[in-house]
C-alpha atoms as a PDB file:
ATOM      1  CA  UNK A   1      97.093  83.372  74.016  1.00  0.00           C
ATOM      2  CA  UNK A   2      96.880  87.091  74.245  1.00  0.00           C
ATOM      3  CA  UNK A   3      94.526  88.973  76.990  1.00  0.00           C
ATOM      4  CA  UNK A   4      94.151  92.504  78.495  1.00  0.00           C
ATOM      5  CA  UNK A   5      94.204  93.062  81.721  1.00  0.00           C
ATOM      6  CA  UNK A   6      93.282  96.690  84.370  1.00  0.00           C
ATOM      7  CA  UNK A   7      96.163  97.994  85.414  1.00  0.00           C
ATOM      8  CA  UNK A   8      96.121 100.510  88.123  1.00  0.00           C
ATOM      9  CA  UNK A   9      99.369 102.137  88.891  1.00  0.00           C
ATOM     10  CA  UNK A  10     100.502 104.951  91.233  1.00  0.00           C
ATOM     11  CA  UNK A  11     104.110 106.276  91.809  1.00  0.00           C
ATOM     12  CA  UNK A  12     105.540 105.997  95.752  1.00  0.00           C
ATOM     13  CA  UNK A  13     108.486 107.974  95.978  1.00  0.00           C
ATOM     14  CA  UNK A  14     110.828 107.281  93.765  1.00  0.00           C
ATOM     15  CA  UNK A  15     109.034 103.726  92.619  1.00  0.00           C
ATOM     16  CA  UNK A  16     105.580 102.877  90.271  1.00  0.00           C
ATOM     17  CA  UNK A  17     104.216 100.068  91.971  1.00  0.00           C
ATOM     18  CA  UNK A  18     100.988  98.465  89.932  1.00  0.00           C
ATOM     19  CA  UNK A  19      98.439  96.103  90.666  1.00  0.00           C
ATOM     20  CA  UNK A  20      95.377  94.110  88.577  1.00  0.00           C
ATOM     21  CA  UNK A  21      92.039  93.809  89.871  1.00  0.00           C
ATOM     22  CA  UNK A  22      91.043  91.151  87.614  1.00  0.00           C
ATOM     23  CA  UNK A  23      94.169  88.665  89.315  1.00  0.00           C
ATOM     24  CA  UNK A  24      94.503  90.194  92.649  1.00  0.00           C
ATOM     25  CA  UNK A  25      97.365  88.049  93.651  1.00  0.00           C
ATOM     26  CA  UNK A  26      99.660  89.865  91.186  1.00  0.00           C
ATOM     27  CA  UNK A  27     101.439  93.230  91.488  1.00  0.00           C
ATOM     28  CA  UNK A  28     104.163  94.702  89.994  1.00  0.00           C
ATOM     29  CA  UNK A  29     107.164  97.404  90.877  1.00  0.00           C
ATOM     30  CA  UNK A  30     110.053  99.109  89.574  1.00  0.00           C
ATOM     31  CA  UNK A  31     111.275 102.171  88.966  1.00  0.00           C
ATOM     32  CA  UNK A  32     110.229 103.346  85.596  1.00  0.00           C
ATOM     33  CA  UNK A  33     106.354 102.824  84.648  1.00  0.00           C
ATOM     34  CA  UNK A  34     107.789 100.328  81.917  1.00  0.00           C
ATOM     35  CA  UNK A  35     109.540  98.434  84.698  1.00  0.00           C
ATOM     36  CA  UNK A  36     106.488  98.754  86.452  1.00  0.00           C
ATOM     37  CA  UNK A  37     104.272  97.290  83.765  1.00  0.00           C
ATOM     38  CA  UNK A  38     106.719  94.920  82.825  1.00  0.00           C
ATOM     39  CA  UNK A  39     106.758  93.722  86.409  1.00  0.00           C
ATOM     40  CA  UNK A  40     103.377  93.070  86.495  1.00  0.00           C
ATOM     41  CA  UNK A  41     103.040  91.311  83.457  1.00  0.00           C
ATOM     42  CA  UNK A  42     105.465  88.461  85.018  1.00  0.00           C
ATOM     43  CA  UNK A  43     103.626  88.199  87.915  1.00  0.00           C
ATOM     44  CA  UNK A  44     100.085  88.063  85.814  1.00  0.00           C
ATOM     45  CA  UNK A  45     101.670  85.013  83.809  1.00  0.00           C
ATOM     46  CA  UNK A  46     103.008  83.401  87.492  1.00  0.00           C
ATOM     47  CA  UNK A  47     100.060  83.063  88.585  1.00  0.00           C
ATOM     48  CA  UNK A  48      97.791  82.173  85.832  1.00  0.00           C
ATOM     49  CA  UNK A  49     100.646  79.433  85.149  1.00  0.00           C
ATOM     50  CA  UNK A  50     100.210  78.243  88.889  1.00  0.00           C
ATOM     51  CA  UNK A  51      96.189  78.588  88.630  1.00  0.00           C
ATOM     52  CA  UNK A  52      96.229  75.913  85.819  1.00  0.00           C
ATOM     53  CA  UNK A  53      98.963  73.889  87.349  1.00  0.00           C
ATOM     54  CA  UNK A  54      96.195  73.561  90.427  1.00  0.00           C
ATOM     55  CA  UNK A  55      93.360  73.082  88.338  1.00  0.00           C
ATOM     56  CA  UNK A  56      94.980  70.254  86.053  1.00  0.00           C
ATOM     57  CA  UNK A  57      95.840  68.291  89.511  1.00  0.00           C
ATOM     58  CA  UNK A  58      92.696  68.537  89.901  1.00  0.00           C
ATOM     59  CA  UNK A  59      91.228  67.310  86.995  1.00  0.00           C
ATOM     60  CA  UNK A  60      89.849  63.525  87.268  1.00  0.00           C
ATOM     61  CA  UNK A  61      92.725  61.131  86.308  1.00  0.00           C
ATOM     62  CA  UNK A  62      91.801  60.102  82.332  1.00  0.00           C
ATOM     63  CA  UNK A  63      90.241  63.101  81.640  1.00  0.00           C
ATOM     64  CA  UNK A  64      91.288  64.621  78.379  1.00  0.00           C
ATOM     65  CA  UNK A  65      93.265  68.014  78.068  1.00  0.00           C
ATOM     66  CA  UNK A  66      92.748  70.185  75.051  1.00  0.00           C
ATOM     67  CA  UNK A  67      93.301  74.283  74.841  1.00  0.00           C
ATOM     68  CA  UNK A  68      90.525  76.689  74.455  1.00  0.00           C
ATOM     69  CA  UNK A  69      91.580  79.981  72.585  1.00  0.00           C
ATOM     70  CA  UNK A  70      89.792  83.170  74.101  1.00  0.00           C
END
């Protein structure tokens, strides 16, 4: 599954460091904008991978799992 996502990035010295609004828990550094952006997009996919981890264990137990596309 394929999404877009803000990024808002800003150099600090001699590093880009990045962040997303829409999943504030990730950000992202490095020190070319592609590193940068490259970096965020791992830390993006860690935590949407965690945030359905969490919300399968909480799922009640028989429930069925199936995959929406959006």
């Amino acid at each position: 599954m394929r999404n877009r996502y803000t990024e808002v990035i800003q150099r600090d010295g001699k590093w880009f460091i990045a962040f997303c609004p829409e999943v504030p828990e990730a950000n992202g550094q490095g020190k070319t904008r592609e590193e940068c952006l490259d970096s965020l997009a791992a830390a993006i996919e860690l935590v949407l991978d965690y945030r359905r981890e969490q919300g399968l264990e909480k799922a009640p137990r028989g429930a069925g799992q199936t995959s929406v596309l959006v």
